[in-house]
PDB file of N, CA and C in Angstrom:
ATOM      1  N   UNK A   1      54.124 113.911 185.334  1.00  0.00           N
ATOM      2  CA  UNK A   1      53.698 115.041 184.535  1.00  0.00           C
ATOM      3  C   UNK A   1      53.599 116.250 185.465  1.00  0.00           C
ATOM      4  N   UNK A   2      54.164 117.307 184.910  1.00  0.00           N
ATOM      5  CA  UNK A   2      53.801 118.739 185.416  1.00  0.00           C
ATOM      6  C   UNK A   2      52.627 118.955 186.051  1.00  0.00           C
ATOM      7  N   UNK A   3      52.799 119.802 187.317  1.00  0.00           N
ATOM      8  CA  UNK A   3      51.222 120.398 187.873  1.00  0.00           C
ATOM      9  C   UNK A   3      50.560 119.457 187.897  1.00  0.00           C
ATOM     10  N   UNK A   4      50.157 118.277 187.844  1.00  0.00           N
ATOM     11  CA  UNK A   4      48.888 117.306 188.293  1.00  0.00           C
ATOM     12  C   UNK A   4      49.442 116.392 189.243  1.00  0.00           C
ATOM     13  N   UNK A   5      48.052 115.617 189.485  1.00  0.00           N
ATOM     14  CA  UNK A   5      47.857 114.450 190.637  1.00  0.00           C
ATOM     15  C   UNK A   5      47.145 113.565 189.720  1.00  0.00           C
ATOM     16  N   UNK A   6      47.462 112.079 189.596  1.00  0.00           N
ATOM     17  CA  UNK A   6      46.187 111.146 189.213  1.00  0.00           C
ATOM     18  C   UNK A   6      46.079 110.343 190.375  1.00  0.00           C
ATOM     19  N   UNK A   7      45.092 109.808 190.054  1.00  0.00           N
ATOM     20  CA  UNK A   7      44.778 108.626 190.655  1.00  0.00           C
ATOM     21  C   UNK A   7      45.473 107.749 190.701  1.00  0.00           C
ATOM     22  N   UNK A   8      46.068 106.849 191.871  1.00  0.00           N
ATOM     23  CA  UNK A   8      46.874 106.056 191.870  1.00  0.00           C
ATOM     24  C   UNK A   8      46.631 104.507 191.105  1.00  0.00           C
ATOM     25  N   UNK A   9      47.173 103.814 190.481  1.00  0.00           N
ATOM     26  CA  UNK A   9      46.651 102.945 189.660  1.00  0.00           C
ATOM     27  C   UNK A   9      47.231 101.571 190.608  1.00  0.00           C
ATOM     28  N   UNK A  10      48.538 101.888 191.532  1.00  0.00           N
ATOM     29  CA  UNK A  10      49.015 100.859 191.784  1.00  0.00           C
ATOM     30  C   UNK A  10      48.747 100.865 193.291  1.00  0.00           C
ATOM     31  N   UNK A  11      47.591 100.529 193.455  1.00  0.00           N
ATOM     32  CA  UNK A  11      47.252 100.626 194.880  1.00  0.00           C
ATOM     33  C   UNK A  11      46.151  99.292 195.427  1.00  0.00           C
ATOM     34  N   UNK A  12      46.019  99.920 197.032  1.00  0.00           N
ATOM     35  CA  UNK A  12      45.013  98.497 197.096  1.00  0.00           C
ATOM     36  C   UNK A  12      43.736  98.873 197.207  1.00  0.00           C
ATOM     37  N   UNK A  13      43.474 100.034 196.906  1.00  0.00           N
ATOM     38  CA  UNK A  13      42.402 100.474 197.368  1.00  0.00           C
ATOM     39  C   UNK A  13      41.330 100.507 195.935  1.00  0.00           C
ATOM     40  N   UNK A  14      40.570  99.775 196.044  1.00  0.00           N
ATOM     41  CA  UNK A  14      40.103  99.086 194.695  1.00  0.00           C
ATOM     42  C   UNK A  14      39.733 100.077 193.749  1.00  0.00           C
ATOM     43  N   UNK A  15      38.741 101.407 194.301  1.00  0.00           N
ATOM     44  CA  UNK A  15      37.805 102.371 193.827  1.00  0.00           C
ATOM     45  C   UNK A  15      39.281 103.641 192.969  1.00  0.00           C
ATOM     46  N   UNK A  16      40.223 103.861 193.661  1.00  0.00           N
ATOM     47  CA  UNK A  16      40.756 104.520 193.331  1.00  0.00           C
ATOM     48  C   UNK A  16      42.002 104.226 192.324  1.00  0.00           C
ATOM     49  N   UNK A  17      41.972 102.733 192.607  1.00  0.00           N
ATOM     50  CA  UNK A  17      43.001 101.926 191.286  1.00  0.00           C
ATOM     51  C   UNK A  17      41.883 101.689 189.939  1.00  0.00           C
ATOM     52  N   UNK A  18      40.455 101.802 190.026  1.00  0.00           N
ATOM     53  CA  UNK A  18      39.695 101.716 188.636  1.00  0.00           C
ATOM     54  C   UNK A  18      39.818 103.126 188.101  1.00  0.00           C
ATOM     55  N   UNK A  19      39.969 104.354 188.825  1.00  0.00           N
ATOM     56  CA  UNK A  19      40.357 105.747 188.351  1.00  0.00           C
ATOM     57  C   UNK A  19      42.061 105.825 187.973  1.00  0.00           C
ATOM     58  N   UNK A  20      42.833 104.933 188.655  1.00  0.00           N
ATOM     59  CA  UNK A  20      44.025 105.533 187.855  1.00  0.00           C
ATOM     60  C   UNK A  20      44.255 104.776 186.807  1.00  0.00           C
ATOM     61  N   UNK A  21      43.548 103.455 186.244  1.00  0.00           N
ATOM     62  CA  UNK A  21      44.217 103.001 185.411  1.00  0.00           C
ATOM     63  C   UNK A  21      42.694 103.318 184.087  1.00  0.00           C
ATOM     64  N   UNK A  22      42.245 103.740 184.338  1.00  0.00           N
ATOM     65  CA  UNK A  22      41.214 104.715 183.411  1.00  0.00           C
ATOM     66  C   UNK A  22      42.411 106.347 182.851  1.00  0.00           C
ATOM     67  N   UNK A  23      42.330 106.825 184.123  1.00  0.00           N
ATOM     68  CA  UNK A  23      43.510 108.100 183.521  1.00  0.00           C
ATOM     69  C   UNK A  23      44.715 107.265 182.642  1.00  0.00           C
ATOM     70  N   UNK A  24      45.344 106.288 182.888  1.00  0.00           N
ATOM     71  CA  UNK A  24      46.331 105.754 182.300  1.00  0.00           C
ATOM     72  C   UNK A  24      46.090 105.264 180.910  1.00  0.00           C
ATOM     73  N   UNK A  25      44.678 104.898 181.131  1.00  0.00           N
ATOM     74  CA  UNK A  25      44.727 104.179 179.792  1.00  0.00           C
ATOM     75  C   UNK A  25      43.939 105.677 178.604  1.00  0.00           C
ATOM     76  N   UNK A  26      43.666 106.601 179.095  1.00  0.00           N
ATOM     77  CA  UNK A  26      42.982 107.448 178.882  1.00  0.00           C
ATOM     78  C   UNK A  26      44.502 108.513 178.282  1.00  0.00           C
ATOM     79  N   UNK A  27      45.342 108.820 178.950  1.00  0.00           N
ATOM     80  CA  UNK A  27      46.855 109.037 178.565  1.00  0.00           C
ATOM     81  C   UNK A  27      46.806 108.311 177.252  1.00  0.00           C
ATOM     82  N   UNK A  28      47.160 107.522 177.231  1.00  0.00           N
ATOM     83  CA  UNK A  28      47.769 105.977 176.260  1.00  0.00           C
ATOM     84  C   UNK A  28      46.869 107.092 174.419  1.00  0.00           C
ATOM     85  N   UNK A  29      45.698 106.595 175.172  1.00  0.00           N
ATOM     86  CA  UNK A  29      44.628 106.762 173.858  1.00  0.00           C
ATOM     87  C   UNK A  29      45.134 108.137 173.200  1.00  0.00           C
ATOM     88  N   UNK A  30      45.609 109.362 174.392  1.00  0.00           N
ATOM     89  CA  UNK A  30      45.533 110.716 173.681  1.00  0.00           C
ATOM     90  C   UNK A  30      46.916 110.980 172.954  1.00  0.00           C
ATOM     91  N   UNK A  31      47.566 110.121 173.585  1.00  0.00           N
ATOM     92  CA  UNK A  31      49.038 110.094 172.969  1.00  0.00           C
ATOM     93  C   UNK A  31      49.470 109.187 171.405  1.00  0.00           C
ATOM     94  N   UNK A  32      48.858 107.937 171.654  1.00  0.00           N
ATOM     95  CA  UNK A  32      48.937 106.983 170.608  1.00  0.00           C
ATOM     96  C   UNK A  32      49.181 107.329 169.033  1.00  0.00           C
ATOM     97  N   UNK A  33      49.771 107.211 168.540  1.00  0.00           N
ATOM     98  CA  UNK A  33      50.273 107.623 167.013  1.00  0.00           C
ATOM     99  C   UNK A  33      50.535 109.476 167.120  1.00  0.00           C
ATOM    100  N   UNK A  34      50.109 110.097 167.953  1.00  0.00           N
ATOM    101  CA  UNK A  34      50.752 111.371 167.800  1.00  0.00           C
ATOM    102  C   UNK A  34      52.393 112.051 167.690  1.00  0.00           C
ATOM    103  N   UNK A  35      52.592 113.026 167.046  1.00  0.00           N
ATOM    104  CA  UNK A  35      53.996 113.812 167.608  1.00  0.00           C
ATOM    105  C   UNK A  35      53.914 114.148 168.989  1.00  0.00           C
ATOM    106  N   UNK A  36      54.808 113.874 169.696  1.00  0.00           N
ATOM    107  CA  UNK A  36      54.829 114.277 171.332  1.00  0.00           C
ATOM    108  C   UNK A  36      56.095 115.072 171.729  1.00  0.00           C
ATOM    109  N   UNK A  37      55.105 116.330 172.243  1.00  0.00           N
ATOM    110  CA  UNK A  37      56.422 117.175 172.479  1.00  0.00           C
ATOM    111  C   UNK A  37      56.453 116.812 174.413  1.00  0.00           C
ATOM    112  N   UNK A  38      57.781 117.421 174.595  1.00  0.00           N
ATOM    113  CA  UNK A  38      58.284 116.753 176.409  1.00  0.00           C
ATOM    114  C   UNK A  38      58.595 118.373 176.848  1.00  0.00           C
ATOM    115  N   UNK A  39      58.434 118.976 177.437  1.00  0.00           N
ATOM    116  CA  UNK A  39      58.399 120.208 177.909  1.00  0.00           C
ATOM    117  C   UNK A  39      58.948 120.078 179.594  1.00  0.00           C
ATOM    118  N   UNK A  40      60.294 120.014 179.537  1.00  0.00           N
ATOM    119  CA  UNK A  40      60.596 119.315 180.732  1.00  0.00           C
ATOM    120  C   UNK A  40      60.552 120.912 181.929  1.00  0.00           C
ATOM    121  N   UNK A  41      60.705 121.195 183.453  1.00  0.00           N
ATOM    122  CA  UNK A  41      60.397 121.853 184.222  1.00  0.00           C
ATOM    123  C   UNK A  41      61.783 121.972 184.829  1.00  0.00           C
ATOM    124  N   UNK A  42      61.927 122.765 185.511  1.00  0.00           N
ATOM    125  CA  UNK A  42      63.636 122.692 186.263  1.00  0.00           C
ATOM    126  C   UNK A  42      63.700 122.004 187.029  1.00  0.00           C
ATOM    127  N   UNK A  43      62.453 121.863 188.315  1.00  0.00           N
ATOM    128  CA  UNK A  43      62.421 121.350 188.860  1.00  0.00           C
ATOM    129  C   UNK A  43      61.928 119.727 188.738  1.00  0.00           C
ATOM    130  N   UNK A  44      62.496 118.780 189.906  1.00  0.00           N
ATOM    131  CA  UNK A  44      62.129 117.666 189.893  1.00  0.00           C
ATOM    132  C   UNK A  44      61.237 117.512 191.332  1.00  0.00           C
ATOM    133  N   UNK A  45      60.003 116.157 191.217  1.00  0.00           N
ATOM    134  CA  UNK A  45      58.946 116.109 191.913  1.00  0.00           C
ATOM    135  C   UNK A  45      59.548 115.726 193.276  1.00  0.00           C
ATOM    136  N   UNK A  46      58.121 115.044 194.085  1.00  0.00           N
ATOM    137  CA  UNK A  46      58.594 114.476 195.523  1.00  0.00           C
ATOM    138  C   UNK A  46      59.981 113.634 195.280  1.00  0.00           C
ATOM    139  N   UNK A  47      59.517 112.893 194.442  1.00  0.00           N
ATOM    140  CA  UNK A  47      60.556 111.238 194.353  1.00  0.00           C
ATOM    141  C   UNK A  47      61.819 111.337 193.470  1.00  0.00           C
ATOM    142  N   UNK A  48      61.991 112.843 193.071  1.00  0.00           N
ATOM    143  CA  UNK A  48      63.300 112.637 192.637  1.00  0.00           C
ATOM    144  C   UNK A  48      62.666 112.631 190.821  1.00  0.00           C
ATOM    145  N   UNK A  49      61.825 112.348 190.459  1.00  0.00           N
ATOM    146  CA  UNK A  49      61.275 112.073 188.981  1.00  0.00           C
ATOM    147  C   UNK A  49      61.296 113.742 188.373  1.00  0.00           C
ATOM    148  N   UNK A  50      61.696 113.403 186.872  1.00  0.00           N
ATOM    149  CA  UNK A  50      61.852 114.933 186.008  1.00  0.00           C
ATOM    150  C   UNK A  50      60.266 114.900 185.429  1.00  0.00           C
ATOM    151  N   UNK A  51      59.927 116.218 185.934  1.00  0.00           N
ATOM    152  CA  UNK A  51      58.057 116.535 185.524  1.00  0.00           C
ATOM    153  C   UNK A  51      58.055 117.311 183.875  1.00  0.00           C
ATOM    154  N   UNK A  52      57.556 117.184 183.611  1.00  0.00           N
ATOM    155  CA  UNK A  52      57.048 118.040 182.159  1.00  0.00           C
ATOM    156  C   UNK A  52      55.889 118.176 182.224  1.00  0.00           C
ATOM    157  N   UNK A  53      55.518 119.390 181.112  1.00  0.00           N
ATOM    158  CA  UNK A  53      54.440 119.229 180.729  1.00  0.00           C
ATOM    159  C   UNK A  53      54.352 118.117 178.899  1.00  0.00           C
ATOM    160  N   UNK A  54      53.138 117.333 178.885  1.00  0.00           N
ATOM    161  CA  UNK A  54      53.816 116.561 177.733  1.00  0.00           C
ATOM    162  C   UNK A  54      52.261 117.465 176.396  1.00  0.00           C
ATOM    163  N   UNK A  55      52.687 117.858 175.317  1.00  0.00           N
ATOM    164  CA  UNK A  55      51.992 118.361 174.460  1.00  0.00           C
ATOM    165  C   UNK A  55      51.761 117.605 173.360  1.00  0.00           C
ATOM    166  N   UNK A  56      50.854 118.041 172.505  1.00  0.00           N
ATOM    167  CA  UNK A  56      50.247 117.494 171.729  1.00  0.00           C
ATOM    168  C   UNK A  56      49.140 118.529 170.541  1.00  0.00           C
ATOM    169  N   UNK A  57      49.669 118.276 169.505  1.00  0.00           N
ATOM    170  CA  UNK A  57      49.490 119.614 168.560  1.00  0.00           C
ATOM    171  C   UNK A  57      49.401 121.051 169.401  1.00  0.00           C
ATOM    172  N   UNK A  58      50.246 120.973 169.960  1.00  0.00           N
ATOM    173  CA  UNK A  58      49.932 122.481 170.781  1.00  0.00           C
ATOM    174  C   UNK A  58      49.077 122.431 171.753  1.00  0.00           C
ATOM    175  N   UNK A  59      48.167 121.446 172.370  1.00  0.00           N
ATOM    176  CA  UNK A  59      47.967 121.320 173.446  1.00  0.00           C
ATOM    177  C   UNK A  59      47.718 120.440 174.724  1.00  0.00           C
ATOM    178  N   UNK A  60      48.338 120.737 175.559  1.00  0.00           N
ATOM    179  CA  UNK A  60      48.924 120.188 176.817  1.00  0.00           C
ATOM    180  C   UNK A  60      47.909 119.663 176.942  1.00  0.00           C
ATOM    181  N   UNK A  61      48.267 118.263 177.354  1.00  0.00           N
ATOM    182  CA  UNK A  61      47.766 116.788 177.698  1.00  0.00           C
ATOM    183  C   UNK A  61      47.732 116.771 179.214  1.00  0.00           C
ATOM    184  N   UNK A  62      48.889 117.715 179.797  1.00  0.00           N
ATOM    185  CA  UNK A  62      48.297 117.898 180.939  1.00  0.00           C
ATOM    186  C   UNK A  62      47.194 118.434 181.484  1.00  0.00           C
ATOM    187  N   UNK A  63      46.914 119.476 180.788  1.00  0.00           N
ATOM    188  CA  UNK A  63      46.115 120.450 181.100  1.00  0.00           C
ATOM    189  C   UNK A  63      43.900 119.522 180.242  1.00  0.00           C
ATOM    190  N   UNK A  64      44.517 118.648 179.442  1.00  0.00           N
ATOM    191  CA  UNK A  64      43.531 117.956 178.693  1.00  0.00           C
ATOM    192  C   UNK A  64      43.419 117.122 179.890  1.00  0.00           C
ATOM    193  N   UNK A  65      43.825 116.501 180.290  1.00  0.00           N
ATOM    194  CA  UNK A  65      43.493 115.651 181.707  1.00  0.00           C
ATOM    195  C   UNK A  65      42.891 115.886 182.947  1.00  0.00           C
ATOM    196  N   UNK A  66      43.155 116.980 183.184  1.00  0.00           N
ATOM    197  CA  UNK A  66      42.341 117.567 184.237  1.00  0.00           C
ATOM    198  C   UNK A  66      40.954 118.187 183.683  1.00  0.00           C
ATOM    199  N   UNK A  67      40.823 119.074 182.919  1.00  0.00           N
ATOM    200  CA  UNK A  67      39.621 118.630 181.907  1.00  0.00           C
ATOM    201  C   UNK A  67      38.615 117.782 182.046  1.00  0.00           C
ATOM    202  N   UNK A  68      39.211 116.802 181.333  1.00  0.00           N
ATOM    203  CA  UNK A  68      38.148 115.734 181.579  1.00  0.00           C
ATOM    204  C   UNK A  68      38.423 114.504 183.066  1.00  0.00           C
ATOM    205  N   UNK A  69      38.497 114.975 184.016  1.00  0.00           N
ATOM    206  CA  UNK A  69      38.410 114.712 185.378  1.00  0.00           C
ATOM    207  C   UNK A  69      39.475 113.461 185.634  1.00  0.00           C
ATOM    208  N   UNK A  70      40.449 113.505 184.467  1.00  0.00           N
ATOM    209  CA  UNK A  70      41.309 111.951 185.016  1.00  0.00           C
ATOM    210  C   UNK A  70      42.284 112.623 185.854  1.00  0.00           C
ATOM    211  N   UNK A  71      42.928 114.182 185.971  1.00  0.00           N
ATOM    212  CA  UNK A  71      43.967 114.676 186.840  1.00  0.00           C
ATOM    213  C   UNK A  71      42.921 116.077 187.691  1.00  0.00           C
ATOM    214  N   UNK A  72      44.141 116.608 188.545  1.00  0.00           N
ATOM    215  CA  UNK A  72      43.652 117.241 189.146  1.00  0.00           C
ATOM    216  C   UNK A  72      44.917 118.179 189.192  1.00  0.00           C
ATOM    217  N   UNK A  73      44.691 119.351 189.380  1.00  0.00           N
ATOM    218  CA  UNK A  73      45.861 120.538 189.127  1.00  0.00           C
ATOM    219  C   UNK A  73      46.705 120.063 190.511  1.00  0.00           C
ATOM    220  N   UNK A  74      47.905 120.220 190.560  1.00  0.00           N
ATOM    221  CA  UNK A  74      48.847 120.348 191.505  1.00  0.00           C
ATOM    222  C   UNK A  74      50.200 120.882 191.872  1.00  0.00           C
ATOM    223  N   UNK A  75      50.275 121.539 192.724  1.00  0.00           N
ATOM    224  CA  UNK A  75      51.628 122.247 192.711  1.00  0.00           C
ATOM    225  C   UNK A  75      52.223 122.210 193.889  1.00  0.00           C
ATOM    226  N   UNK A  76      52.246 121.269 194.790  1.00  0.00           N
ATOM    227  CA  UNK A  76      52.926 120.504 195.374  1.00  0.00           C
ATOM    228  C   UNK A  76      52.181 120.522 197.336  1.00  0.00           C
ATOM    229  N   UNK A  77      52.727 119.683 198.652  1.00  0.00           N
ATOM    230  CA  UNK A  77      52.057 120.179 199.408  1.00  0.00           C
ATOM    231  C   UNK A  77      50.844 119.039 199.488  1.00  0.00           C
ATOM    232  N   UNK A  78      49.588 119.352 200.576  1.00  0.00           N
ATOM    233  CA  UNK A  78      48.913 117.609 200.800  1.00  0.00           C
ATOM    234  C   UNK A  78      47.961 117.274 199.715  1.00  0.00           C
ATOM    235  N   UNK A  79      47.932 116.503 199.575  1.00  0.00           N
ATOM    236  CA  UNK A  79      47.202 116.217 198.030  1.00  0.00           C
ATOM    237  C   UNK A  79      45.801 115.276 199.011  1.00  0.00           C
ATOM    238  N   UNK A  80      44.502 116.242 198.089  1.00  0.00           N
ATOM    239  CA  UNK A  80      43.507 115.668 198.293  1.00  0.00           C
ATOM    240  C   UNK A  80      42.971 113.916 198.075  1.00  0.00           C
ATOM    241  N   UNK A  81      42.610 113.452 198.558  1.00  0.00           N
ATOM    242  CA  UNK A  81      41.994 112.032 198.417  1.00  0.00           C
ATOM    243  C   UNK A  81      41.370 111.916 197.436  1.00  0.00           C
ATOM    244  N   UNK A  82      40.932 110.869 196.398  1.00  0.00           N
ATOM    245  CA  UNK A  82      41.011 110.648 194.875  1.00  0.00           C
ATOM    246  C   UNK A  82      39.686 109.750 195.494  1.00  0.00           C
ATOM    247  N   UNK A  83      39.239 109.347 196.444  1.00  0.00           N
ATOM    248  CA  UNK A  83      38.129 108.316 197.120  1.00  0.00           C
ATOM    249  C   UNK A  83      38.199 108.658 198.664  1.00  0.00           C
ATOM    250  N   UNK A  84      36.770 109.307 199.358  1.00  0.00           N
ATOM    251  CA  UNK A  84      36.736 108.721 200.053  1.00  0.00           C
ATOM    252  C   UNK A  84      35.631 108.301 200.606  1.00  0.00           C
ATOM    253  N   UNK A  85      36.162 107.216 202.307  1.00  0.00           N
ATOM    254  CA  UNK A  85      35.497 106.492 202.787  1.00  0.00           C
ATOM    255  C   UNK A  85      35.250 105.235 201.805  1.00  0.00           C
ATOM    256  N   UNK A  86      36.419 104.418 201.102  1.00  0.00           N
ATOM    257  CA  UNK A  86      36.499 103.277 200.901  1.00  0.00           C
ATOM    258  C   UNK A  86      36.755 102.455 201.643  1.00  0.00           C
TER     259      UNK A  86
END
């Protein structure tokens, strides 16, 4: 997704895999039976992946995520720690 960071879900680091798969499942819930619009970006991320922003009656799910603390704004460059001192 456009502009954010989550929490990594697929990791070993226990504290910060219960935050990404909370944002994930927290995604899931806001999306579920809705119309979903894909608002794709020109650019593509670190890994080669196409970013969007993804919407929802008119408003960005991205921007709803950071909100309520499951993302964090990002626009590229060192990305803060999601835990520390685990």
């Amino acid at each position: 997704m456009a502009g954010i960071d989550t929490p990594e879900s697929r990791t070993r680091r226990k504290a910060e895999k219960v935050l990404g798969l909370a944002a994930k499942a927290r995604l899931k819930e806001l999306l579920k039976g809705q119309k979903v619009s894909i608002q794709c970006t020109k650019e593509k991320g670190k890994f080669g992946r196409i970013l969007a922003d993804v919407v929802v009656n008119d408003k960005s799910i991205n921007q709803q995520l950071i909100e309520e603390g499951h993302a964090r704004k990002y626009m590229g460059g060192k990305k803060e720690p999601w835990i520390i001192n685990e």
